[in-house]
Protein backbone atom coordinates (compact mmCIF):
# COMPACT_ATOMS: atom_id res chain seq x y z
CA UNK A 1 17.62 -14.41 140.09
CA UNK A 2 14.66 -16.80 140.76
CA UNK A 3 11.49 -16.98 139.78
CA UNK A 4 8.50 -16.35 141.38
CA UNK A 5 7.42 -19.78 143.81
CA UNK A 6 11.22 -20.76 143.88
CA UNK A 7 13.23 -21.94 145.43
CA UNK A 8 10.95 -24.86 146.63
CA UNK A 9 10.99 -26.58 150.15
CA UNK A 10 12.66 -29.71 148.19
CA UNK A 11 14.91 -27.29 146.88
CA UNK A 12 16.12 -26.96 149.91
CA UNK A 13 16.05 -30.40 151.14
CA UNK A 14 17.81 -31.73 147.81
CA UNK A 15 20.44 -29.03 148.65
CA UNK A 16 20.97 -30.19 152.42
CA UNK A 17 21.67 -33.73 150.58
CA UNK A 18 24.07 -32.24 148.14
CA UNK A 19 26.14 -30.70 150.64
CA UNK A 20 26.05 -34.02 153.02
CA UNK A 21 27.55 -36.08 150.01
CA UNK A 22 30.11 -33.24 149.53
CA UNK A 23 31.00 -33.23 153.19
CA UNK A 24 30.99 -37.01 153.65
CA UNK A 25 32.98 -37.85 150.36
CA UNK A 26 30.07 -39.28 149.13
CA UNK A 27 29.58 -37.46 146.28
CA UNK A 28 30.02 -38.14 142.83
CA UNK A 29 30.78 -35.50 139.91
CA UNK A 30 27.36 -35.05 137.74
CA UNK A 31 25.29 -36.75 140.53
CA UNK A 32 24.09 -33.30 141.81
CA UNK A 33 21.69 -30.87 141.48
CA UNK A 34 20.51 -28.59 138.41
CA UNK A 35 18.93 -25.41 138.44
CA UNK A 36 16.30 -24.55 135.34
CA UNK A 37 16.72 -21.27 133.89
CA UNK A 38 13.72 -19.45 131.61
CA UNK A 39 15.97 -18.31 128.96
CA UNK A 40 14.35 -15.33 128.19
CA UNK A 41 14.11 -14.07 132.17
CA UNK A 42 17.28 -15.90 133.28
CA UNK A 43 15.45 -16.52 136.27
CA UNK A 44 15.73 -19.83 138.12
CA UNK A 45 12.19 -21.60 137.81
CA UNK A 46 13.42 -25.09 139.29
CA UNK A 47 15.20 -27.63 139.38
CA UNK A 48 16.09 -31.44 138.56
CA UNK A 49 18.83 -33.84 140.41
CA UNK A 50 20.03 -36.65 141.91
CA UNK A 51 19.09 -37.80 145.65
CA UNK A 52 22.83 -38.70 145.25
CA UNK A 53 25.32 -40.83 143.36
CA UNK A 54 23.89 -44.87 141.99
CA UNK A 55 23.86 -47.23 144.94
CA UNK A 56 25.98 -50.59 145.05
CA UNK A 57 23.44 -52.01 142.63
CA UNK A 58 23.64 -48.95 140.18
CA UNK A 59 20.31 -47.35 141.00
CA UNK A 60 20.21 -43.60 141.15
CA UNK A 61 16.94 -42.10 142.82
CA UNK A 62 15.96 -38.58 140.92
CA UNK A 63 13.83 -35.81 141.89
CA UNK A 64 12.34 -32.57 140.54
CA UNK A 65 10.46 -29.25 141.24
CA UNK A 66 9.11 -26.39 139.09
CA UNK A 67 8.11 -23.21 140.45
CA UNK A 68 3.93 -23.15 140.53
CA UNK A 69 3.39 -20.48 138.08
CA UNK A 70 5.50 -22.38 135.66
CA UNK A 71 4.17 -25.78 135.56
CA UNK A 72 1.95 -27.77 133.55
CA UNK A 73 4.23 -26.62 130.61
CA UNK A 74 6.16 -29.55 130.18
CA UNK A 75 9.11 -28.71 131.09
CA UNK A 76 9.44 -31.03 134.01
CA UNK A 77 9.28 -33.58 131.63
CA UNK A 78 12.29 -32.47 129.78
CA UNK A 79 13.78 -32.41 132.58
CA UNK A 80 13.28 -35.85 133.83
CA UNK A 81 14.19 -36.84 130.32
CA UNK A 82 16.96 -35.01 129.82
CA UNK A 83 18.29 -36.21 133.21
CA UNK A 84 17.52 -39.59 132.97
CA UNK A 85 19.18 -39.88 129.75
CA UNK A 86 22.23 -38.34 130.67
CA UNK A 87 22.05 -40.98 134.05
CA UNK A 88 21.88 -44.36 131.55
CA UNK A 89 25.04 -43.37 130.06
CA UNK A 90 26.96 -43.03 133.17
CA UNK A 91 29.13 -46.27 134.10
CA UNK A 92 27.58 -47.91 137.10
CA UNK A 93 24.00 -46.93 136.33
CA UNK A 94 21.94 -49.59 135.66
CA UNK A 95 18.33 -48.25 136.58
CA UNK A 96 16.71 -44.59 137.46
CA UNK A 97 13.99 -44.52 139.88
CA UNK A 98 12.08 -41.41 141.12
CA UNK A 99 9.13 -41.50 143.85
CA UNK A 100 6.27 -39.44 144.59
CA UNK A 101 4.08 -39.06 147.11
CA UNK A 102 0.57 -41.07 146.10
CA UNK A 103 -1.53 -38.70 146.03
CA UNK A 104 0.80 -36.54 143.75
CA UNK A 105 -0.74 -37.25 140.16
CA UNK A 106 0.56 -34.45 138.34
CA UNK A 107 4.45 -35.61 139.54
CA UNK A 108 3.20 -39.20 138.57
CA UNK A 109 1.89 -37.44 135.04
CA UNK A 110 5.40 -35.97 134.49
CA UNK A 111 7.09 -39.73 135.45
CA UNK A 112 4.64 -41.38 132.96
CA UNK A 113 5.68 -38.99 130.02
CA UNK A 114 9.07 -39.04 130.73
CA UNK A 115 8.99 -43.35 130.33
CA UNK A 116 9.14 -44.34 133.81
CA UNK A 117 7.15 -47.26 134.48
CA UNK A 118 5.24 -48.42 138.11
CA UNK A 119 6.94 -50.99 140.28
């Protein structure tokens, strides 16, 4: 069941990636995509994953979406941190990046809190 707003147009396109990894042999078990689940609804209200397994020089490239009447509760955040931290303790991983588009503040907002760092 999802929630209302979902799934999201990068939804999609993060799931188009996913299944190009899988069909490819790309892929790389964890490096995927999660779905985020209100616990008390049990409805879908985004999701948080990988663009696809760390490169040669160990970078992984995350991305994110919550459902518009769900957001500014911080649970993006969580998300990214949860993610991220999961990512670092993977062997081959040496650094996480995530991009937004620049005139995106509140996805720069949720980078900030969750420790990322401009470059």
């Amino acid at each position: 069941m999802w929630a209302d707003g979902y799934p999201l147009d990068g939804t999609l396109v993060a799931a188009a990636m996913l299944l190009r990894d899988l069909a490819s042999g790309a892929d790389r078990p964890g490096f995927g995509m999660y779905q985020l689940v209100d616990r008390e609804t049990v409805r879908v209200l985004g999701d948080v994953g990988f663009h696809g397994p760390p490169d040669d020089s160990g970078d992984v490239e995350i991305g994110y979406g919550i459902a518009a009447p769900r957001r500014g509760q911080g649970l993006a955040t969580e998300a990214v941190r949860a993610l991220v931290g999961w990512a670092l303790a993977q062997p081959g991983v040496r650094r996480v990046v995530a991009g937004t588009d620049p005139d995106d503040a509140v996805s720069q907002r949720v980078l900030v809190r969750a420790g990322f760092v401009d470059r």
